[in-house]
Protein backbone atom coordinates (compact mmCIF):
# COMPACT_ATOMS: atom_id res chain seq x y z
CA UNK A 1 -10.70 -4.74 27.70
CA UNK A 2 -11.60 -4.74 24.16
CA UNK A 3 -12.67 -1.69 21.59
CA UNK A 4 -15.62 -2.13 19.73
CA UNK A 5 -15.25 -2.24 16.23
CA UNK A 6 -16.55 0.23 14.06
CA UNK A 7 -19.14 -1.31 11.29
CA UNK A 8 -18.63 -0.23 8.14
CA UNK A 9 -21.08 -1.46 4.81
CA UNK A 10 -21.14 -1.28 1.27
CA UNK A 11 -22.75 1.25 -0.76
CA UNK A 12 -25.33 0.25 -3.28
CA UNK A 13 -27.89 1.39 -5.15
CA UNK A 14 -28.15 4.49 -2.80
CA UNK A 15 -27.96 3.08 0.21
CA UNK A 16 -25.47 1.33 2.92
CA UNK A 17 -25.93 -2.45 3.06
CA UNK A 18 -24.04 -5.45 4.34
CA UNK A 19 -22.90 -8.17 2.36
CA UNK A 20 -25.80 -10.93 2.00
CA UNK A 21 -23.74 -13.50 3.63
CA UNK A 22 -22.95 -11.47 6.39
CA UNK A 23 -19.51 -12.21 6.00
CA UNK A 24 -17.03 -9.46 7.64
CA UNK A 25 -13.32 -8.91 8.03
CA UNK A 26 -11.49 -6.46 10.69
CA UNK A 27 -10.04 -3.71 9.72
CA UNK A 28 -6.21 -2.57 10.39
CA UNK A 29 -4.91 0.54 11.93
CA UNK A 30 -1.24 0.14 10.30
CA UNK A 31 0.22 2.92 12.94
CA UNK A 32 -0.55 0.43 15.70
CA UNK A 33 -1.59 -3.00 14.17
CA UNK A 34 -4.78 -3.35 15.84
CA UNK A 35 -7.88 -3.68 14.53
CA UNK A 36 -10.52 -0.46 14.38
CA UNK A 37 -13.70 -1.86 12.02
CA UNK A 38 -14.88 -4.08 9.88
CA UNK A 39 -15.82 -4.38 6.41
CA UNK A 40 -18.15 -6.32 4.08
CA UNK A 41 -16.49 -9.64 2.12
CA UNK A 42 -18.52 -8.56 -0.15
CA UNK A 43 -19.53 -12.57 -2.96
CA UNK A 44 -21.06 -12.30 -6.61
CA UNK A 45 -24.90 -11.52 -5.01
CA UNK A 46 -23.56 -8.57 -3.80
CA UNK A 47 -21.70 -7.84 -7.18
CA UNK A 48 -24.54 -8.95 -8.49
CA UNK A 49 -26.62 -6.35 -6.93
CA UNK A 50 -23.93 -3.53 -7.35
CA UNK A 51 -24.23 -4.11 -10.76
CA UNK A 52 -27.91 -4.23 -11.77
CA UNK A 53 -28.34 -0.91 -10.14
CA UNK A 54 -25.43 0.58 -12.36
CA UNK A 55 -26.93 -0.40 -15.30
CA UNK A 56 -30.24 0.88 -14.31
CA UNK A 57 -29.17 3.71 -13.34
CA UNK A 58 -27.17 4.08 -16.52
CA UNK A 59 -29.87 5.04 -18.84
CA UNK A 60 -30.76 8.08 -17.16
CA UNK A 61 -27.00 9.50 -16.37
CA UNK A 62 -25.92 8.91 -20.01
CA UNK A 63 -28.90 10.75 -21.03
CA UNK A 64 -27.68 14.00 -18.51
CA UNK A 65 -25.91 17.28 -20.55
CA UNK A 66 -22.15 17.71 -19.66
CA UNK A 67 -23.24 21.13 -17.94
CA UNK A 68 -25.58 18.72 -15.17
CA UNK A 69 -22.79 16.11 -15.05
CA UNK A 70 -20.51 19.46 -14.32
CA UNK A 71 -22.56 20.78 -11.65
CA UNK A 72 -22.97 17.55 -9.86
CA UNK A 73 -19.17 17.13 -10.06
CA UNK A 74 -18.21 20.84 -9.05
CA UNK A 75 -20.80 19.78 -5.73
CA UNK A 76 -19.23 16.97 -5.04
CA UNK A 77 -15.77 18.94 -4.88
CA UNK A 78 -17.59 21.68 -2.73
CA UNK A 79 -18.94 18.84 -0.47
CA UNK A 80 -15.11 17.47 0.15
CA UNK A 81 -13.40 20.19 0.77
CA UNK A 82 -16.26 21.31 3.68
CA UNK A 83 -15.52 17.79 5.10
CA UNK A 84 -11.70 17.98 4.60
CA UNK A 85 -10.79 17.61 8.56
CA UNK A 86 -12.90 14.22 8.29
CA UNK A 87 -11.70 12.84 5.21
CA UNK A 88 -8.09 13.49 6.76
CA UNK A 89 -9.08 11.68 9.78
CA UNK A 90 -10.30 8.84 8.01
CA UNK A 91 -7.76 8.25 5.51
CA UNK A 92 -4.85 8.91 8.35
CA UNK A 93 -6.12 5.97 9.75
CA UNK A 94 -6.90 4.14 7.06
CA UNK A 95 -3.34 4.04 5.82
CA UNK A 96 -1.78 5.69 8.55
CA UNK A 97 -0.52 8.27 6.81
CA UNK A 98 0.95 11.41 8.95
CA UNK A 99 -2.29 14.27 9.30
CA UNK A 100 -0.32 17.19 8.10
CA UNK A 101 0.12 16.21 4.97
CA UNK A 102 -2.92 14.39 3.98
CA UNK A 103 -4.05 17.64 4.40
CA UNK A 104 -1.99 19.67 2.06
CA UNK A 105 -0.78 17.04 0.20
CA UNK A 106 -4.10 14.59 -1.14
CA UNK A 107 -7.27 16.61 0.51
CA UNK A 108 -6.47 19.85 -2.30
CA UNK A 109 -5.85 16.95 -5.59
CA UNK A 110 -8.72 15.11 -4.81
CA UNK A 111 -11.20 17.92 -5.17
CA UNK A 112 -9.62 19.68 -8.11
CA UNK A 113 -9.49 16.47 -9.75
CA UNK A 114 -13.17 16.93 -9.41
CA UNK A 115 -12.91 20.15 -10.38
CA UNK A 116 -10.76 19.55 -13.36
CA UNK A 117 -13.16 16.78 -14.86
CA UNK A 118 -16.38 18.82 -14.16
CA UNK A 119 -14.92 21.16 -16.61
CA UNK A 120 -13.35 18.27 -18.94
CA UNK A 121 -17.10 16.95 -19.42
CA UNK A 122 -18.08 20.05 -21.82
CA UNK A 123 -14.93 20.41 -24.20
CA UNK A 124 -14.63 17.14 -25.52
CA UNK A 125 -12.73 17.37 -28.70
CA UNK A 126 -13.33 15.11 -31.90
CA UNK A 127 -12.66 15.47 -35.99
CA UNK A 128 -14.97 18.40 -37.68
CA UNK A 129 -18.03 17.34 -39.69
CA UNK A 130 -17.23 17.19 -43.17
CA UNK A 131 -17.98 16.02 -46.49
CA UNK A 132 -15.34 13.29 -46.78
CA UNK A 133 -17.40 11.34 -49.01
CA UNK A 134 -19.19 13.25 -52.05
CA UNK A 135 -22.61 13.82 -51.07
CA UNK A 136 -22.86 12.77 -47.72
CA UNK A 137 -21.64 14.93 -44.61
CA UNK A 138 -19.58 12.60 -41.40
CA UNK A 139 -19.53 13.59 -37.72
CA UNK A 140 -17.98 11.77 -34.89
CA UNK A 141 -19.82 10.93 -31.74
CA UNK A 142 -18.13 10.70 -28.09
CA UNK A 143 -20.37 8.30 -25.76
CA UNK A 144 -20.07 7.08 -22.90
CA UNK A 145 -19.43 2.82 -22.38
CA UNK A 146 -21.45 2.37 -19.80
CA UNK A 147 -21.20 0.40 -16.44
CA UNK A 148 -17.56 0.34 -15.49
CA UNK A 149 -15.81 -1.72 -12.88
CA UNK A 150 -13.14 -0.25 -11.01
CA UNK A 151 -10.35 -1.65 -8.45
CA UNK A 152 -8.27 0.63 -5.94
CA UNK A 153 -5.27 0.32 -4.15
CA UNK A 154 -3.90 0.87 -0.83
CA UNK A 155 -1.88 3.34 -1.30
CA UNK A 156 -3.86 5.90 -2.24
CA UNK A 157 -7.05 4.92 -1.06
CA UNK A 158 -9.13 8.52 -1.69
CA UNK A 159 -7.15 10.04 -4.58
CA UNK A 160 -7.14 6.54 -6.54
CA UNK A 161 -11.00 6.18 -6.14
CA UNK A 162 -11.27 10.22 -7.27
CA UNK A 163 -8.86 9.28 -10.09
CA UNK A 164 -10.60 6.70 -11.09
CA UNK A 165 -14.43 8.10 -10.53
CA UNK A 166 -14.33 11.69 -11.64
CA UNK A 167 -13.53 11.08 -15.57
CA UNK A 168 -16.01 7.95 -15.49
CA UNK A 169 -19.04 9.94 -14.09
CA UNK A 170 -17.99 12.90 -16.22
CA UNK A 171 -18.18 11.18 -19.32
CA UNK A 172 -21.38 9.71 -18.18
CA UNK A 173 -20.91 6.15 -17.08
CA UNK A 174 -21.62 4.72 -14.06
CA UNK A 175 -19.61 2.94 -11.65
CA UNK A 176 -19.23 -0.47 -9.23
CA UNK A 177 -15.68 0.05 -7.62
CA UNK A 178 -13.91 -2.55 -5.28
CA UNK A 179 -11.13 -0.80 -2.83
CA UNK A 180 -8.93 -2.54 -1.19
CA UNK A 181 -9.35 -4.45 1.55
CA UNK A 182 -7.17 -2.98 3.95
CA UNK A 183 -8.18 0.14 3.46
CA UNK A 184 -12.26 0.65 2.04
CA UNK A 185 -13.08 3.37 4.80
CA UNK A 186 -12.11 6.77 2.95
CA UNK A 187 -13.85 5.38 -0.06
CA UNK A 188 -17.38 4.55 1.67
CA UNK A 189 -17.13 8.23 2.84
CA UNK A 190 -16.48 8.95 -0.66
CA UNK A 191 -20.10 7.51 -1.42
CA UNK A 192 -21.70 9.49 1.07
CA UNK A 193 -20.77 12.42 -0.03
CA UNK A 194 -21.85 11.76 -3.81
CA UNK A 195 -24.93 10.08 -2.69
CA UNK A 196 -25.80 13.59 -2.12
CA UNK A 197 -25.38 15.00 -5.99
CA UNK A 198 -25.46 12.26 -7.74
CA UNK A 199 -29.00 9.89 -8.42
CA UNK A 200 -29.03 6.08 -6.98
CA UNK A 201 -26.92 3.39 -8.86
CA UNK A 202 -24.71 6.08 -10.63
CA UNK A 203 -21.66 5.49 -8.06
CA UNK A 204 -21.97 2.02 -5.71
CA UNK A 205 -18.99 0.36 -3.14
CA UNK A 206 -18.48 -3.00 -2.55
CA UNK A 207 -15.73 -4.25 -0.12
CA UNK A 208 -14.01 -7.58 -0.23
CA UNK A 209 -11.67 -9.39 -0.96
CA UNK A 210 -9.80 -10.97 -4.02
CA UNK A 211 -13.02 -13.28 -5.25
CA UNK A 212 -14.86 -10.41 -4.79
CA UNK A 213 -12.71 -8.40 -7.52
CA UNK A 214 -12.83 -11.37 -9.35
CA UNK A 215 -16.16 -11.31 -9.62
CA UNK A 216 -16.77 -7.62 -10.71
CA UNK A 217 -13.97 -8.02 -13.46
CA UNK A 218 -15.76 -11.47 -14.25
CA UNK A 219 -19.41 -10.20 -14.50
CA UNK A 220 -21.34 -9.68 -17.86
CA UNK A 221 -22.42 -6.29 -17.13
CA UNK A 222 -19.17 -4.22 -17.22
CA UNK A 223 -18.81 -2.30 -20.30
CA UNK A 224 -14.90 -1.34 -18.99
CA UNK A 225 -12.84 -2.50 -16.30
CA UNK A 226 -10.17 -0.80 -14.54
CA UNK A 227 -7.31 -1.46 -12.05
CA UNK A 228 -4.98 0.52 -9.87
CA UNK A 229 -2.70 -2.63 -8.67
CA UNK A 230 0.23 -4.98 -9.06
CA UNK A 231 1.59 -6.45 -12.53
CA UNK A 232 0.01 -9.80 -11.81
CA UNK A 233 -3.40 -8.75 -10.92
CA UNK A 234 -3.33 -6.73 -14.12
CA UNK A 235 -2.72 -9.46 -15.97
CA UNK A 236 -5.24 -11.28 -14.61
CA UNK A 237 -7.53 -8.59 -15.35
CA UNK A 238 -6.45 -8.67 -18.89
CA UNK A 239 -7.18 -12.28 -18.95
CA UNK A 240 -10.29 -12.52 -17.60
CA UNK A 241 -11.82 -9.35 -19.37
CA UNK A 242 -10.62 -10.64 -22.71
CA UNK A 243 -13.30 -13.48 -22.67
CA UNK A 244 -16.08 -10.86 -22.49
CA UNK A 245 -14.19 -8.37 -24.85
CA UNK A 246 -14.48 -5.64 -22.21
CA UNK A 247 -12.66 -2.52 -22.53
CA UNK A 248 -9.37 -2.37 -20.14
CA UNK A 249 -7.76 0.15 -18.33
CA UNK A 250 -4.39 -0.80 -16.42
CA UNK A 251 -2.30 1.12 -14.11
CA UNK A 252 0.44 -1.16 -12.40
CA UNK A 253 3.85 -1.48 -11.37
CA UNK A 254 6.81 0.88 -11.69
CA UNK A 255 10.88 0.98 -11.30
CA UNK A 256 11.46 4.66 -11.74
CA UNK A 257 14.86 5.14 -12.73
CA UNK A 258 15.98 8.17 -11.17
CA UNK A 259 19.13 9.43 -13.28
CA UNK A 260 21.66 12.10 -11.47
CA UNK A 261 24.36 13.08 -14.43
CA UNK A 262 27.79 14.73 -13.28
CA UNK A 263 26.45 18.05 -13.36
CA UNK A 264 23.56 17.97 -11.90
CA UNK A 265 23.04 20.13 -8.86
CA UNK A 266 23.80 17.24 -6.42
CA UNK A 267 22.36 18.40 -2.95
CA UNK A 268 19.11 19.49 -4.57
CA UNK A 269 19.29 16.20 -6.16
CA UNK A 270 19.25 14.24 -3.14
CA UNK A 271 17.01 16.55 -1.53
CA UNK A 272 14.17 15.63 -4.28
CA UNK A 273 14.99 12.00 -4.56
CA UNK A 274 14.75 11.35 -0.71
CA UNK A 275 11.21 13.05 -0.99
CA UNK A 276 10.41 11.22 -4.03
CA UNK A 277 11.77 7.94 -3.07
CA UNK A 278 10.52 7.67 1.13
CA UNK A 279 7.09 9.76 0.31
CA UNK A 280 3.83 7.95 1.67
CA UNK A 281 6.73 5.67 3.14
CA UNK A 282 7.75 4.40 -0.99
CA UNK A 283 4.54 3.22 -1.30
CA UNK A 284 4.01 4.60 -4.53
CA UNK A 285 4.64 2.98 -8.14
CA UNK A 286 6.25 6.31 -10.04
CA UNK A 287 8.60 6.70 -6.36
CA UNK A 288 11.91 7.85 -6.92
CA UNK A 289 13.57 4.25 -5.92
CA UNK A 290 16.36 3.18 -8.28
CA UNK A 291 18.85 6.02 -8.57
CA UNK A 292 21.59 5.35 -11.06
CA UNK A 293 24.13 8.08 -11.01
CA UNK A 294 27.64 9.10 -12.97
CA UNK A 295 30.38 7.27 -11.56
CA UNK A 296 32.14 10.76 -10.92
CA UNK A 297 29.87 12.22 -8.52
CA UNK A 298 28.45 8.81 -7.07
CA UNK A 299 30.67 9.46 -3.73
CA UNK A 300 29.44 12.72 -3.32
CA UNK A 301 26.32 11.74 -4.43
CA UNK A 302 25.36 8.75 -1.99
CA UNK A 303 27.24 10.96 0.98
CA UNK A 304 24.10 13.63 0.54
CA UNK A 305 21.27 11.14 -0.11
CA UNK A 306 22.16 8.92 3.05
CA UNK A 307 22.19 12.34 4.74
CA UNK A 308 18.92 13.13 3.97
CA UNK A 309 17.33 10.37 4.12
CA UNK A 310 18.28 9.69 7.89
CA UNK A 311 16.44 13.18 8.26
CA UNK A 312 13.39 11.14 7.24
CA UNK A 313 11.78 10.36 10.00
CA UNK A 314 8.92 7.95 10.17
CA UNK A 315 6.13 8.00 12.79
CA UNK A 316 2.47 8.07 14.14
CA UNK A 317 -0.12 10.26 12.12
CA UNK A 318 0.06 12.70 14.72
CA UNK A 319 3.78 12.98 15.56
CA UNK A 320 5.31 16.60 14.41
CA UNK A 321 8.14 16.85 12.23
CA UNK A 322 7.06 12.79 10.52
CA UNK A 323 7.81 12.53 6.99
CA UNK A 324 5.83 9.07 6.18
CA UNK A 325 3.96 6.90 7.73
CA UNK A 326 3.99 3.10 8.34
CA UNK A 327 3.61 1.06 5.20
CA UNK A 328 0.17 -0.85 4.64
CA UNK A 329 0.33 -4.31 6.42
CA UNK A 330 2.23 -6.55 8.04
CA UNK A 331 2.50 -8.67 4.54
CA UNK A 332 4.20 -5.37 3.11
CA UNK A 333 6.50 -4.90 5.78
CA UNK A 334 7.73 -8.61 5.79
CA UNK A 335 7.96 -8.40 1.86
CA UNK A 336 10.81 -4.96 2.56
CA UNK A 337 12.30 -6.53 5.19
CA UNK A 338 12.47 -10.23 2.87
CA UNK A 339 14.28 -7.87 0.13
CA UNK A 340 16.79 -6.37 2.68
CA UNK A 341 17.16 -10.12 3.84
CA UNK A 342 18.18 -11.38 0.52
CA UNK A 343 20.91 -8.37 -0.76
CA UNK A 344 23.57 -9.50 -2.12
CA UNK A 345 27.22 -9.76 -0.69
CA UNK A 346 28.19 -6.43 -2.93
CA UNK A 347 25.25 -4.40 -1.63
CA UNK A 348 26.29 -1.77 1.27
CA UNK A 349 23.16 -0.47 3.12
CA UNK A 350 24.18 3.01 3.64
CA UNK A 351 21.60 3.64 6.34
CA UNK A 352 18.21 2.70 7.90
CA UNK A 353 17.67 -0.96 6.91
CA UNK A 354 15.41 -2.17 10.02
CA UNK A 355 12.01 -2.54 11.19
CA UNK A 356 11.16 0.84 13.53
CA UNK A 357 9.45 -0.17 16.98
CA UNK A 358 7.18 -2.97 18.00
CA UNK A 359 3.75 -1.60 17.30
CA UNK A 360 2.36 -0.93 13.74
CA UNK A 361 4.06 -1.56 10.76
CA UNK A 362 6.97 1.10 10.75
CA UNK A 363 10.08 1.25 8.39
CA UNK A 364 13.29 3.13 8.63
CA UNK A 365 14.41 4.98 5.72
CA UNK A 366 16.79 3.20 3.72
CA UNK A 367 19.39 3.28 1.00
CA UNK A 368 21.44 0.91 -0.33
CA UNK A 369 24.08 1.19 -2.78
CA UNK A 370 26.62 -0.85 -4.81
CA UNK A 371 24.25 -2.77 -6.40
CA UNK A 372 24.18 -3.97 -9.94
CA UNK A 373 21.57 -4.35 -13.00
CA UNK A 374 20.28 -8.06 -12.53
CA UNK A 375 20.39 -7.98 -9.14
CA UNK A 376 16.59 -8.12 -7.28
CA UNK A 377 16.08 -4.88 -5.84
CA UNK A 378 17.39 -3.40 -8.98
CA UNK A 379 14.59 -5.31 -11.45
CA UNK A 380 11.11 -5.64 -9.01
CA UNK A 381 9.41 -3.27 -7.44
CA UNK A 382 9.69 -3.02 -3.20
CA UNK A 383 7.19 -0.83 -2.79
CA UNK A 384 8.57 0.14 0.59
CA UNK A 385 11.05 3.25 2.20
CA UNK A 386 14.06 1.56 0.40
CA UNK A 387 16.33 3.54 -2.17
CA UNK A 388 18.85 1.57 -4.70
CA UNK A 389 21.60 3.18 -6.41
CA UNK A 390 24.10 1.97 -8.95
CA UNK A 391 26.66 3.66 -11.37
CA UNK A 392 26.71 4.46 -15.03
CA UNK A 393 29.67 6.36 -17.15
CA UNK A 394 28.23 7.53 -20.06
CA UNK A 395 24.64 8.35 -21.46
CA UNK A 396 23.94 5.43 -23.73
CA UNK A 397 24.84 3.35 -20.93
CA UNK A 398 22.61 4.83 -18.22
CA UNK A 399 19.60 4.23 -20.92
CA UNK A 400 20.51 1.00 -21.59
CA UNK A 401 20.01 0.34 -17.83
CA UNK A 402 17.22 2.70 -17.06
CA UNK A 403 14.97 0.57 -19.82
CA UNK A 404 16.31 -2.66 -19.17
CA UNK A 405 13.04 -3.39 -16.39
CA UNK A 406 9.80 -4.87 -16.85
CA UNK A 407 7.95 -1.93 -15.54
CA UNK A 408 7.84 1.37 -18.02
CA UNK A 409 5.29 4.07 -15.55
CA UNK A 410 7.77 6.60 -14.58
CA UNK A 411 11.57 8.64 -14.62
CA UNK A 412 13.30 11.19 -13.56
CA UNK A 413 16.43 13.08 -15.12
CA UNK A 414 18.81 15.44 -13.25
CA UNK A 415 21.04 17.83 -15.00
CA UNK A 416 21.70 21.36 -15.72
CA UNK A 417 22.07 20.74 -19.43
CA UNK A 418 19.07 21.55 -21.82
CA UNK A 419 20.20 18.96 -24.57
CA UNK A 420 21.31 16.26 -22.15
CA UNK A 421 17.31 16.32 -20.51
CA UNK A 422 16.23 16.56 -23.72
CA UNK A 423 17.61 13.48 -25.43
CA UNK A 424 17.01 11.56 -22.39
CA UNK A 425 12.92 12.44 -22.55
CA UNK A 426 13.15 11.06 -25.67
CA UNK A 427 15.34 7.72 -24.93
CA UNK A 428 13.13 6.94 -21.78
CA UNK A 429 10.49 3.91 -22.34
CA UNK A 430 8.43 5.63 -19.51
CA UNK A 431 5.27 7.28 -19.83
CA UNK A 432 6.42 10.01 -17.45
CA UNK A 433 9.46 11.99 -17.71
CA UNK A 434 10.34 14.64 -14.69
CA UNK A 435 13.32 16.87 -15.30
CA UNK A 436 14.83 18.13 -12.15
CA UNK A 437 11.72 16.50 -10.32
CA UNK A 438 10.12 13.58 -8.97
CA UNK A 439 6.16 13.02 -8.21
CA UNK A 440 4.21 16.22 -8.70
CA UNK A 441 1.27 15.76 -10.39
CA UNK A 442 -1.03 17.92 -12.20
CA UNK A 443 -5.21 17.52 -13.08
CA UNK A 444 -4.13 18.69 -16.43
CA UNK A 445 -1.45 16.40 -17.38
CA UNK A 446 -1.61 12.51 -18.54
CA UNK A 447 0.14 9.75 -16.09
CA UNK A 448 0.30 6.56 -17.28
CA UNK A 449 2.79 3.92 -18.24
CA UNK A 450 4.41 1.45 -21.07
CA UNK A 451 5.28 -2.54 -20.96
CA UNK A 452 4.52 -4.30 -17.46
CA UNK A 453 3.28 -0.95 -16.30
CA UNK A 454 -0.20 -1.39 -18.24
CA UNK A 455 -1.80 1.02 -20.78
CA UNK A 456 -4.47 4.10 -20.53
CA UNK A 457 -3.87 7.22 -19.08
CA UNK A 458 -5.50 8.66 -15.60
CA UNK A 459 -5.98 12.08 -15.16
CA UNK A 460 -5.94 14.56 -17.88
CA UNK A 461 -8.60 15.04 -21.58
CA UNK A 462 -6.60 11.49 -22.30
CA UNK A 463 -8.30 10.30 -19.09
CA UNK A 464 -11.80 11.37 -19.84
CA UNK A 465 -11.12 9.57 -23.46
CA UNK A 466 -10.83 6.68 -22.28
CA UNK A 467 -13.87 6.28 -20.55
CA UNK A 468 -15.80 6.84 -23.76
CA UNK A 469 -16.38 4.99 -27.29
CA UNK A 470 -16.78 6.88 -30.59
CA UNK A 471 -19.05 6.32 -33.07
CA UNK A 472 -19.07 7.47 -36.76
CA UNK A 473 -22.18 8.98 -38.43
CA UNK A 474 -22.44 9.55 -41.98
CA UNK A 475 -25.58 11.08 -43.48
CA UNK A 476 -26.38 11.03 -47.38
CA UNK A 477 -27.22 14.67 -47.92
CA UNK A 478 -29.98 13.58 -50.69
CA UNK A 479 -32.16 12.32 -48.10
């Protein structure tokens, strides 16, 4: 007996539509693997259409004061916390992520992200006016680009759409954003609730596929385009918005090295590593996945973090006591497992290692140590419940191999000395340094990363910057 399938549509101009060919694909429950909906493939008539009604709409949301864009954005916070139990719903099953905490830990962010850039949209900062020439007084201008096109991931369906959204609309610009396809239901919620505050056009959806992100980041229209994804779709990103000259913002892979020196406080270190490193089941690019620690302690070291992590325990959404959920697909979980497959003959899995159950797409937490610089899992990211760790004796060493990766997002340090954290935040080619840490995240404070990682910053005044241009004015004071 078979479960009708829930129909979800795109969001355009206002108003839920399907995709003009009437063209769907099913949806995936990854707790159990079965189908639960189905989503829009969304071609270039209905990026087409997404489109035109941004830039329409454009003219009249540029033209808003910060103060309206503020109280549109401080509703639209209101609006999700009131609907918190539902968005927790839907995103649990969108990602199967465990209930609990979606709700304390990506319901709370997401509106104060809101919050955070409502405020944002009436301090922005620029150079003084002056008379820099004689005669003549200069002021700089902060505008908004315009239309922006914006791709989400699947890891974070909600809080990478609100990170990606809320300093866009702030500044003023409107918005045609692609999520994933595994995962677009959170995200057409999303729409709903700003359809409420926010006038036609300003925010659409359109689901799909790859061709249909091609064809957003391919379009004339887009002032800006930006991408919440893997190295090589970033790339071709890059590529393809370098023939229109469109502005780019990139947020790709990571390889976090997570350094634990000799005197570092070794259970607490393993106690915030496993969190960082087997959170939203590793699915995330700044997770705490390649440890490198001082030879000295490495014993003790590995004895603590396999002991925690086999406290990690992985489950359905609704399951008490569940630490992370399953990861996204059944691609993603054959990519782990192909990783685990392929270690080499001086790699020691310390525990976990295997596929959990029969039904969804579940993971054991897993770490594996004795592993060296240039081998596989220590250079790409897994993007799954798997921990690495190798060995390092003195500091210029462990920098040496904590910036010898393609990827430059994120880092941790763990020590008890002042100097020795300090020097490190320095040496680090990452564009986020935690000290004693791993993952927290602030509204206040930039994330973004260096090299293979991509460039421009989300959350944060650095954020809001980058969704707007700036224009000089000079004025000859004689008239």
């Amino acid at each position: 007996m078979s479960t009708a399938l829930t129909p979800l549509q795109n969001f355009v101009d206002g108003a839920y539509a399907d995709a003009a060919s009437g063209r769907t694909a099913e949806i995936v429950d990854p707790s159990t693997g079965a189908a639960y909906a189905t989503a829009p493939v969304s071609d270039a008539n209905d990026v087409d259409r997404a489109l035109q009604a941004a830039k329409r709409a454009f003219a009249g949301w540029r033209d808003t004061s910060p103060g309206e864009r503020q109280r549109a954005l401080l509703q639209i916070a209101d609006a999700i916390d009131a609907r918190a139990d539902e968005f927790v719903t839907v995103e649990s099953r969108n990602t199967g992520k465990p209930l609990a905490l979606t709700a304390s830990d990506e319901l709370p962010p997401s509106s104060d992200h809101f919050r955070f850039f409502a405020g944002a949209a009436r301090i922005l900062q620029g150079v003084s006016a002056g008379e820099y020439l004689p005669g003549h007084t200069s002021f700089v201008r902060r505008e908004p680009i315009g239309v922006c096109g914006q791709v989400t991931p699947w890891n974070y369906p909600l809080m990478m759409a609100v990170w990606k959204i809320a300093p866009a609309l702030a500044a003023g610009n409107t918005v045609v954003l692609k999520p994933s396809d595994t995962t677009p239901a959170s995200t057409l919620l999303l729409a709903e609730v700003v359809a409420e505050f926010l006038p036609a056009g300003v925010f659409n959806v359109v689901c799909g596929d790859r061709d249909t992100g091609r064809a957003l980041i391919d379009h004339q229209i887009p002032d800006m385009v930006s991408i919440t994804g893997s190295v090589r779709a970033g790339m071709e990103v890059a590529g393809s918005a370098a023939h229109d000259v469109k502005r780019v913002h990139l947020e790709l892979g990571g390889k976090a090295p997570v350094i634990v020196f000799a005197d570092a406080d070794l259970a607490a270190a393993a106690a915030g590593i496993a969190s960082g490193g087997f959170y939203n089941a590793g699915q995330d690019c700044t997770a705490a996945t390649r440890v490198l620690v001082h030879a000295s302690v490495h014993a003790d070291f590995v004895a603590a973090l396999a002991e925690q992590a086999a406290e990690q325990r992985t489950g359905a959404p609704d399951e008490a006591g569940v630490a992370f959920g399953p990861v996204n697909n059944a691609n993603q979980l054959a990519r782990v497992q192909g990783f685990l497959e392929r270690l080499p003959d001086h790699a020691r899995i310390l525990t976990g290692g295997s596929r959990q159950g029969t039904t969804g797409f579940f993971h054991e937490a897993t770490v594996v140590d004795g592993l060296r610089q240039d081998d596989e899992v220590s250079q790409i990211e897994i993007f799954g419940p798997v921990i690495t760790v190798q060995t390092f004796t003195d500091e210029a060493e462990v920098v040496a191999l904590a910036n010898a990766v393609e990827y430059g997002l994120s880092s941790s340090v763990w020590t008890k000395d002042h100097g020795t954290a300090m020097r490190m935040s320095r040496a680090l080619d990452f564009g986020v340094v935690w000290i004693n840490t791993h993952i927290p995240f602030v509204s206040e404070m930039p994330h973004g990363g260096f090299k293979h990682s991509g460039y421009g910053k989300d959350l944060s005044m650095y954020s809001l910057e980058d969704y707007t241009r700036i224009k000089h004015v000079m004025t000859n004071l004689a008239g």
